[in-house]
Protein backbone atom coordinates (compact mmCIF):
# COMPACT_ATOMS: atom_id res chain seq x y z
CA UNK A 1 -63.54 -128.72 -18.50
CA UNK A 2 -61.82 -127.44 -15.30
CA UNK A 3 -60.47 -130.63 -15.11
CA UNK A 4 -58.83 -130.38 -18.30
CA UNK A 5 -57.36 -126.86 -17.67
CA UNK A 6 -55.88 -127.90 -14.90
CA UNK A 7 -54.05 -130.82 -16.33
CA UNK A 8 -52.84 -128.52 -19.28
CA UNK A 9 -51.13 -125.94 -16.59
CA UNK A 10 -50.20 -129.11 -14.40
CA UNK A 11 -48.00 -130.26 -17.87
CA UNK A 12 -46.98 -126.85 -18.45
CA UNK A 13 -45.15 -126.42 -15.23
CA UNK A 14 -43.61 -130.08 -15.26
CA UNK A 15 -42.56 -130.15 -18.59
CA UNK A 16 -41.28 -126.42 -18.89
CA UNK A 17 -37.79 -125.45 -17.47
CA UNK A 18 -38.36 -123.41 -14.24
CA UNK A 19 -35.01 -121.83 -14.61
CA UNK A 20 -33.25 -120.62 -17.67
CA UNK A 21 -29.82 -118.49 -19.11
CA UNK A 22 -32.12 -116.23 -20.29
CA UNK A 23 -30.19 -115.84 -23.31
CA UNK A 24 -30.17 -117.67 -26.78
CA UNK A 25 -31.93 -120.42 -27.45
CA UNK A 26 -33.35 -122.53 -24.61
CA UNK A 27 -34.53 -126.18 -24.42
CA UNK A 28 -37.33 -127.33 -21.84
CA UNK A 29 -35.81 -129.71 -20.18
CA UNK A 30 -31.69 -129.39 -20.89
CA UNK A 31 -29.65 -126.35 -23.04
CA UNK A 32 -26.16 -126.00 -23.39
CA UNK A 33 -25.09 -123.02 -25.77
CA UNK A 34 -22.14 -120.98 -26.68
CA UNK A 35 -22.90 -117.72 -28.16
CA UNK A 36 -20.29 -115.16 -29.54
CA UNK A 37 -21.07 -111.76 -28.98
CA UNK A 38 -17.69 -109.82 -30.12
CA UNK A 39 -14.53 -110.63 -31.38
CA UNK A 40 -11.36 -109.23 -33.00
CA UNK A 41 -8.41 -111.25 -34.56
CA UNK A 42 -6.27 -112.52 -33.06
CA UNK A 43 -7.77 -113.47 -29.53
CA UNK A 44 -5.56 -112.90 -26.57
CA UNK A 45 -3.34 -115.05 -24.36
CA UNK A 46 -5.73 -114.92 -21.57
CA UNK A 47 -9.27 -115.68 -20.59
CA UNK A 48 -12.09 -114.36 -17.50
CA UNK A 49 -15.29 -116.07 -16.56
CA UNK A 50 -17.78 -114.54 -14.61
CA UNK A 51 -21.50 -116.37 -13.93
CA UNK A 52 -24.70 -115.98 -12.42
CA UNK A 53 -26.69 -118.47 -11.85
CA UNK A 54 -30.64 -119.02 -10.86
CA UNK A 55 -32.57 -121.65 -8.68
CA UNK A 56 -36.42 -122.69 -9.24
CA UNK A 57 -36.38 -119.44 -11.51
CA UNK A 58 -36.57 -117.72 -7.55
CA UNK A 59 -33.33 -116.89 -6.86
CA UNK A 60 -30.74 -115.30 -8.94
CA UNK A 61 -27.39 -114.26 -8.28
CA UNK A 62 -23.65 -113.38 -9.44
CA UNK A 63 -21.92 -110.83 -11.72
CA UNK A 64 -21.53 -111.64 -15.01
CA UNK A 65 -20.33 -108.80 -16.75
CA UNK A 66 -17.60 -107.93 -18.78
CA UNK A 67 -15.92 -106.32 -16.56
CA UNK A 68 -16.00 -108.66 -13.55
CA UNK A 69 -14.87 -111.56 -16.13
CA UNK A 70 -11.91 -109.45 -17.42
CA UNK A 71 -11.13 -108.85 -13.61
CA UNK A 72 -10.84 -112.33 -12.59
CA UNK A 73 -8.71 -113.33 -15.66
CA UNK A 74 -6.33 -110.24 -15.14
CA UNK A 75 -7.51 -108.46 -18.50
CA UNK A 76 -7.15 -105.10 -19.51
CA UNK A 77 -7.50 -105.29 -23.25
CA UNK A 78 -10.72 -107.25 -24.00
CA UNK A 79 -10.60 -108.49 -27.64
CA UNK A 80 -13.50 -111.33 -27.48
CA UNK A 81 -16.67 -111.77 -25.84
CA UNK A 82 -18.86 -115.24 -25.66
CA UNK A 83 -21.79 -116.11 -23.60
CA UNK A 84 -22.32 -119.74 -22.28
CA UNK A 85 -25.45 -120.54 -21.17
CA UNK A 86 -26.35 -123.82 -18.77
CA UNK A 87 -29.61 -125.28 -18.07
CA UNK A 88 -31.39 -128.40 -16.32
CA UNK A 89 -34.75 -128.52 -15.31
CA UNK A 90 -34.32 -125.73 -11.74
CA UNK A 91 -30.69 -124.89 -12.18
CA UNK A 92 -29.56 -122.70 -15.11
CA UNK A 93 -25.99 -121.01 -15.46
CA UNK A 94 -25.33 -118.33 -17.38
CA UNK A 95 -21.53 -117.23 -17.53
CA UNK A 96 -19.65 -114.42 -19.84
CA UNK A 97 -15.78 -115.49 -21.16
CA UNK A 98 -13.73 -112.77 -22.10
CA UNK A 99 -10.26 -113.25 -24.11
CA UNK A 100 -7.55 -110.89 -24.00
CA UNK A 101 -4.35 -109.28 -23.01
């Protein structure tokens, strides 16, 4: 019986994703999403990314919020917001895109 238990969590751990986006729908071993959040018509000229990313499900770092992702693409009118979301196995990404003028 122990045995068995042990094999169960053993499978558990291999076969589940140690990191993930944390966001939308995740697979257990790869996901790769793109998820609109908000958006007005016509989208803008220009775009911002801003990620954070996570290790082993351990470590997590980075800003990705709006505002850091209309920063870094020189936005000051933000008139769509999507969320992509990365993951493999001990690595997952997930990184906000912001369209605008």
């Amino acid at each position: 019986m122990k045995k068995s238990i042990l094999i169960i969590v053993a499978s558990l751990f291999l076969l589940g994703s140690c990191a993930s986006g944390g966001f939308g729908p995740s697979g257990a071993i790869f996901t790769s999403t793109k998820i609109g959040i908000h958006g007005t018509s016509p989208n803008g000229a220009k775009k911002g990314e801003a990620c954070a990313k996570s290790y082993l499900a351990l470590v997590a770092l980075g800003d990705a919020s709006v505002a850091a992702a209309a920063q870094q693409g020189g936005i000051t009118s933000v008139q769509s917001i999507d969320i992509e979301v990365f993951s493999l196995l001990v690595y997952a990404e997930a990184c906000t895109v912001v369209r605008g003028n």
